[in-house]
Protein backbone atom coordinates (compact mmCIF):
# COMPACT_ATOMS: atom_id res chain seq x y z
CA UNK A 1 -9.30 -8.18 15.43
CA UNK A 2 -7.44 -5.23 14.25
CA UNK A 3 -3.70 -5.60 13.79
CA UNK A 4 -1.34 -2.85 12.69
CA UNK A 5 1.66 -2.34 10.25
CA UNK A 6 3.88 0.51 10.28
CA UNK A 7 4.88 1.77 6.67
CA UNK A 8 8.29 2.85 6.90
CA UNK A 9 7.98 5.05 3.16
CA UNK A 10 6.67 7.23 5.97
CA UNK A 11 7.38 7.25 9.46
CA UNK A 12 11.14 7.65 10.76
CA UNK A 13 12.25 9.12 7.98
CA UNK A 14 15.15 10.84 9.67
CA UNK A 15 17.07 7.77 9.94
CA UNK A 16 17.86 4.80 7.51
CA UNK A 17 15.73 1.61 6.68
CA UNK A 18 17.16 -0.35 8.98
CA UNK A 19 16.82 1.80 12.25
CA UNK A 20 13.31 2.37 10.88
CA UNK A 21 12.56 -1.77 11.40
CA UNK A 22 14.50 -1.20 14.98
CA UNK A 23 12.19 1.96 15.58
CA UNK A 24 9.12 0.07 14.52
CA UNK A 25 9.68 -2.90 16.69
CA UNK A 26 10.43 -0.29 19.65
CA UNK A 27 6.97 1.60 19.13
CA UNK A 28 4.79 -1.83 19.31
CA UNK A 29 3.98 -2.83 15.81
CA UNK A 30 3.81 -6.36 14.82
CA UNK A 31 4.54 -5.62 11.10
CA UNK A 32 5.86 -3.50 8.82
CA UNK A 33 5.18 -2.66 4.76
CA UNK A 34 7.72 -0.33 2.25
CA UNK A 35 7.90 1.40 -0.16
CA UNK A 36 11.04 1.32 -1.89
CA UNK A 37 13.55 -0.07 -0.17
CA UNK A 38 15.85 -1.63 -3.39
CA UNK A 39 18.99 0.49 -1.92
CA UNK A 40 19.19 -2.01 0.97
CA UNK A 41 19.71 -5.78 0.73
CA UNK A 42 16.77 -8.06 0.99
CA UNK A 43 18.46 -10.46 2.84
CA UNK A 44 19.73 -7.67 5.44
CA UNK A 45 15.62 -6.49 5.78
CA UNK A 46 14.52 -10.11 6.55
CA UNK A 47 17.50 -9.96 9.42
CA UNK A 48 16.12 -7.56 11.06
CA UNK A 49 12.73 -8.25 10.80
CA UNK A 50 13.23 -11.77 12.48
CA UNK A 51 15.33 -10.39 14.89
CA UNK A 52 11.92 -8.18 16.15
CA UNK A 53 9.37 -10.65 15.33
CA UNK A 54 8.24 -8.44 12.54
CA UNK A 55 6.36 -9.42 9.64
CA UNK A 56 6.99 -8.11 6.31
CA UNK A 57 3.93 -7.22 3.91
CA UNK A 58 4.65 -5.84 1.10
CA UNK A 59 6.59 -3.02 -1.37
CA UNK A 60 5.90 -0.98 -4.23
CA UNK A 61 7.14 -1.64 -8.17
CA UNK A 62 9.73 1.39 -8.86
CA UNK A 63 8.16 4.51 -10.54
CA UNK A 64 10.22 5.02 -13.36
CA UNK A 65 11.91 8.34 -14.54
CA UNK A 66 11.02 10.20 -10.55
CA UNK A 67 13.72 13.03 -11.74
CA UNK A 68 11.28 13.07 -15.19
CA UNK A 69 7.94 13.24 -12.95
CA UNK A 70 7.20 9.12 -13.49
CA UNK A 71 5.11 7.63 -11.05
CA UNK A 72 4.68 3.79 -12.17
CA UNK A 73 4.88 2.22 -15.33
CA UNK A 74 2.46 -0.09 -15.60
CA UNK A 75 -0.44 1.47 -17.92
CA UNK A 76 2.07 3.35 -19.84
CA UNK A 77 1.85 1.70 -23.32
CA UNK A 78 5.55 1.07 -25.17
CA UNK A 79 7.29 0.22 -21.84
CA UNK A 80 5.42 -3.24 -20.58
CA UNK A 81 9.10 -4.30 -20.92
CA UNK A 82 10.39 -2.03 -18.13
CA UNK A 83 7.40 -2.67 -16.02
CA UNK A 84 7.92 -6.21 -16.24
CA UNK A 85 11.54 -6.13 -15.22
CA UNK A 86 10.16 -4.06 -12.31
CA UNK A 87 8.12 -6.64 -11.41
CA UNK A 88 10.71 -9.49 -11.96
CA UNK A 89 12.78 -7.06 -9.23
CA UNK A 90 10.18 -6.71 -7.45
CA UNK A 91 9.55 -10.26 -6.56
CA UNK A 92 12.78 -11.21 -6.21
CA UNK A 93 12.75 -8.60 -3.59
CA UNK A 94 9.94 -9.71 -1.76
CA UNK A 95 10.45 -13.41 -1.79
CA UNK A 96 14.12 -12.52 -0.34
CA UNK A 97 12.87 -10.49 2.39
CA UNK A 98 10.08 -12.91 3.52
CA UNK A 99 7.19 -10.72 2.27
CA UNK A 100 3.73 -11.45 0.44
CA UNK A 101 2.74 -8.32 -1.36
CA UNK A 102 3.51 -6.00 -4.23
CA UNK A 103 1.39 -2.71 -5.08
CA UNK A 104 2.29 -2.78 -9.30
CA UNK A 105 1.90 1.65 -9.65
CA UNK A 106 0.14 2.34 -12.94
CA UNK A 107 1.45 5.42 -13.87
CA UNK A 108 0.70 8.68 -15.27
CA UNK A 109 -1.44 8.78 -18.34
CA UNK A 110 -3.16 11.42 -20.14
CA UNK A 111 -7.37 11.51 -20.10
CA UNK A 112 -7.69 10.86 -23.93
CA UNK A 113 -5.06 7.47 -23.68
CA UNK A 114 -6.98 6.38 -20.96
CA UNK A 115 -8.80 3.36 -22.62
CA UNK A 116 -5.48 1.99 -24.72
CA UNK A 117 -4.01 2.43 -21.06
CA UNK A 118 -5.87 -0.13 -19.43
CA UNK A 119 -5.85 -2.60 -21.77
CA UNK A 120 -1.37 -1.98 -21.55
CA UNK A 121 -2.75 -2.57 -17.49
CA UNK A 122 -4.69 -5.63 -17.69
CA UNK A 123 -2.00 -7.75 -19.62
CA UNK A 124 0.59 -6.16 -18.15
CA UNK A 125 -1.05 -7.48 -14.73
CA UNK A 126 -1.94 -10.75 -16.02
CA UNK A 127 1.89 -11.22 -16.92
CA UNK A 128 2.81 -10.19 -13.06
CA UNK A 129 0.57 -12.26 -11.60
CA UNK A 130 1.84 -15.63 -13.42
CA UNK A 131 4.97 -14.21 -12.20
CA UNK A 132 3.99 -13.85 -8.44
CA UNK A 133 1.73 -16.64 -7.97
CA UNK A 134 4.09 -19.62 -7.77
CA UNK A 135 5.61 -17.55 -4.94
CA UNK A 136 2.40 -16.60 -2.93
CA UNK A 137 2.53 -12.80 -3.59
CA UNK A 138 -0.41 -10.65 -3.94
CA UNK A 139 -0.73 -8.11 -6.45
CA UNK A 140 -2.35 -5.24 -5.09
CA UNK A 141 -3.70 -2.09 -6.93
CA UNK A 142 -4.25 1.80 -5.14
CA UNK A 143 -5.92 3.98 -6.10
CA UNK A 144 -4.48 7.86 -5.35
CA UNK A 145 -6.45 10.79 -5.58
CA UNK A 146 -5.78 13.78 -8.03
CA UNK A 147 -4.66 16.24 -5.43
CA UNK A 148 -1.89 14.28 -4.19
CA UNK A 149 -0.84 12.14 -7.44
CA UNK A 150 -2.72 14.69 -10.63
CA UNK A 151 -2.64 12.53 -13.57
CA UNK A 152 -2.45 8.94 -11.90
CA UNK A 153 -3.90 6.32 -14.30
CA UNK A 154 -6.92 5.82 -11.60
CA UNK A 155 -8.24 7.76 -8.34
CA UNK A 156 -11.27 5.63 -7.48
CA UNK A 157 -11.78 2.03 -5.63
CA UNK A 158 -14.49 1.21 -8.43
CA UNK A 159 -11.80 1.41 -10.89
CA UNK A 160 -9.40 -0.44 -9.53
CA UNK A 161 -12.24 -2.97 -8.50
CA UNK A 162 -12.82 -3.26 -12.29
CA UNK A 163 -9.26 -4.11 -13.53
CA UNK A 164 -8.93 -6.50 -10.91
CA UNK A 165 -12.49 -8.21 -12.44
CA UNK A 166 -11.11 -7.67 -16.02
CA UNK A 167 -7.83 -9.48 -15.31
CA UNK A 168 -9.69 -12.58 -13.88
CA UNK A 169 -6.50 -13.01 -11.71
CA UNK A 170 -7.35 -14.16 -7.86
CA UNK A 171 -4.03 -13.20 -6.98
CA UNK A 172 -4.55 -9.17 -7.56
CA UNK A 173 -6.33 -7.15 -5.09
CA UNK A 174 -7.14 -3.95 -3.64
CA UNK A 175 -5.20 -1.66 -1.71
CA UNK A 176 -8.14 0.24 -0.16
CA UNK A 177 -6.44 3.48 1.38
CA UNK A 178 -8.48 5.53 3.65
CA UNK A 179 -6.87 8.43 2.43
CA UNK A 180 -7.05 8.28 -0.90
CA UNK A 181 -10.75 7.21 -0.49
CA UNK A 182 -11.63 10.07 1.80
CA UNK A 183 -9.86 12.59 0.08
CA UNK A 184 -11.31 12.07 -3.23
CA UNK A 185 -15.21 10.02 -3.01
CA UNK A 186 -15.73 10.28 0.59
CA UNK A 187 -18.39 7.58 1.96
CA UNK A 188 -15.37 5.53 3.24
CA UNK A 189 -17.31 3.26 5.45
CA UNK A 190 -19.51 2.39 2.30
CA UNK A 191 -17.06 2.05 0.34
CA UNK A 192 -15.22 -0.66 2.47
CA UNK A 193 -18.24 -2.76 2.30
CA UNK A 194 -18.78 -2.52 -1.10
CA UNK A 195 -14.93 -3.61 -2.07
CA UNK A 196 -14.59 -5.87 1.00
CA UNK A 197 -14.58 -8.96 -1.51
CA UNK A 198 -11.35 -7.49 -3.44
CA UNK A 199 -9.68 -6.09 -0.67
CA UNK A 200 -6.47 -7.09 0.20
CA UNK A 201 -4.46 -4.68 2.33
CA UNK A 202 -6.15 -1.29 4.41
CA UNK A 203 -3.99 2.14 4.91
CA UNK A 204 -5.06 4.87 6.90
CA UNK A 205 -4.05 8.16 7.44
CA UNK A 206 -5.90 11.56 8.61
CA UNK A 207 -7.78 13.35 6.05
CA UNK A 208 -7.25 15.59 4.76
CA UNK A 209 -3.67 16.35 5.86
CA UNK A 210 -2.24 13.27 5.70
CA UNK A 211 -0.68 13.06 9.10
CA UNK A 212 -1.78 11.00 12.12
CA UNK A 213 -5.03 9.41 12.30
CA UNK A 214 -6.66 10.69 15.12
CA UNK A 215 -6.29 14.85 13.75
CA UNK A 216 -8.36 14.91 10.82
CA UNK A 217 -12.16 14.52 9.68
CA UNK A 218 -12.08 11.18 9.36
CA UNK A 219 -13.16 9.59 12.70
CA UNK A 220 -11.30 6.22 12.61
CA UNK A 221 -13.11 4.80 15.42
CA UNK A 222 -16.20 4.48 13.08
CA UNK A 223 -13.20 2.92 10.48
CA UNK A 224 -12.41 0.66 12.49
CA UNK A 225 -15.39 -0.50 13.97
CA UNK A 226 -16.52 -1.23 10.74
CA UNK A 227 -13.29 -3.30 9.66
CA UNK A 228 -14.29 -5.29 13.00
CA UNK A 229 -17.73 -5.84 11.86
CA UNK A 230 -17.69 -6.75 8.53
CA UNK A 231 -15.19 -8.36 9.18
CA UNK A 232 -11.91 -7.67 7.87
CA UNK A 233 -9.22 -9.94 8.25
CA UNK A 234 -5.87 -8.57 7.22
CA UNK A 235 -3.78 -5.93 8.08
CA UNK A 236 -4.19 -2.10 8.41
CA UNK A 237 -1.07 -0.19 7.51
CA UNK A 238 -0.56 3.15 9.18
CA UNK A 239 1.04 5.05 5.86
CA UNK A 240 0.71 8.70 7.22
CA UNK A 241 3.51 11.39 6.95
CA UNK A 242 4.13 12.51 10.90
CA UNK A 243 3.41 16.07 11.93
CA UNK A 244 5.89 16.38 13.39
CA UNK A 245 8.15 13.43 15.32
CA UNK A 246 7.04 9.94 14.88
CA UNK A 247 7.90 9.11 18.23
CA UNK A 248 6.28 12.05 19.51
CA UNK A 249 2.64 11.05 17.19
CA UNK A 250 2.30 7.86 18.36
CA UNK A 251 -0.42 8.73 20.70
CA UNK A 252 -3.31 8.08 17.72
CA UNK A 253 -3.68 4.47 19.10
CA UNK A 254 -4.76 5.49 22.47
CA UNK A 255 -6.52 7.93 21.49
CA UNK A 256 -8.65 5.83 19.04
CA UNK A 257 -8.90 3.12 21.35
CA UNK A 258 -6.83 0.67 19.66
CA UNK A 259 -3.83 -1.27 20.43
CA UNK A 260 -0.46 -1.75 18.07
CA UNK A 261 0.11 -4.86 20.15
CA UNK A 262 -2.66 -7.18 18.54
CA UNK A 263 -1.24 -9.76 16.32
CA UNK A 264 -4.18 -11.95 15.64
């Protein structure tokens, strides 16, 4: 059965974290999933989220330098030290707020330091997930596709399917976002077979503009029929960016004949 988060790096973003949980709760999700939500206490997230019902999945490692361009840091060779104190926050974090997942971002890396790069990855990984694993947290791994994120360390499911074999770690998975998927290889419903053994969190969005599910080329009816079938058993986030008023989008379930209701 299909059960929906809303990620709140997207939707409300007119108002602060908090009133984003309250807004969540109000439009019929069960769970929510961040971004980066450090500016906010942990302990003051896991409030609110008990106070709805809601249950927390997971956050992102910081990016680095944003003002410098820096999207991640954990391929980039000569600063495993940073990334590890981003992981050390970011499980701190998480266990604080009551969550189970972090997505460790790779970072920007030229084409020709590309195979020094993933080797910086894969330890860099193996030392998270030590980290996490005493705790219960998944490690999860996305994917983004050159138009949106040029430069990212990887853009295809295959690739991050293969660090997550080279690490050997059963606590890292795949983040397997429709969007990214669609938007760069296509074949999304074969795709989600042929990673279903890795996969470890679903996000969906229209392609290929990025806003509500039900407007772009992607039919998610077929999506999520097959996440039914094969079957998938954890959550699907909806990470899209609104086209216009969150409140005013929130028709997509309907209108893809699902329900935000469905907890199990």
């Amino acid at each position: 059965m299909l059960r929906f988060s809303a990620n709140l790096g997207f939707l409300w973003p007119d108002r602060p974290l908090l009133d984003r949980i309250d807004a969540a709760a109000r439009a019929g999700f069960k769970a929510i999933e961040l971004h980066w939500p450090y500016d906010v206490p942990a302990r003051d997230v896991k409030a609110r989220c008990l106070e709805h019902g809601l249950v927390l999945l997971g956050i992102n490692t910081v990016r680095g330098n944003v003002a410098a361009g820096e999207n991640g840091l954990g391929a980039l060779a000569g600063r495993e030290t940073e990334f590890q104190a981003s992981v050390d926050q970011s499980i701190a974090y998480v266990v604080e707020a009551g969550g189970t997942a972090i997505h460790c971002m790779a970072g920007l890396v030229p084409p020709d330091q590309h195979a020094a790069a993933r080797d910086v990855f894969i330890a860099n990984l193996r030392a998270a997930s030590a980290k996490a694993e005493p705790h219960r947290v998944t490690l999860l791994l996305e994917p983004l596709n050159p138009r949106d994120a040029p430069g990212y360390f990887y853009s295809t499911a295959a690739a991050g399917a293969a660090i997550i074999e080279a690490t050997g770690r059963a606590n890292i998975k795949l983040m397997f976002d429709c969007y990214h998927v669609g938007s760069n290889e296509g074949d999304v419903l074969g795709n989600l077979e042929r990673f279903l053994p890795v996969i470890g969190h679903v996000q969906i969005a229209a392609v290929p503009s990025r806003a509500e599910p039900d407007l772009g080329d992607l039919d998610y009816r077929d999506v999520f029929a097959a996440l039914d079938r094969l079957p998938y058993a954890g959550w699907t986030g909806a990470e899209y960016k609104p086209a216009a008023d969150t409140d005013a989008g929130l028709g997509w379930p309907q209108a893809l004949g699902v329900s935000l209701g469905q907890t199990a």
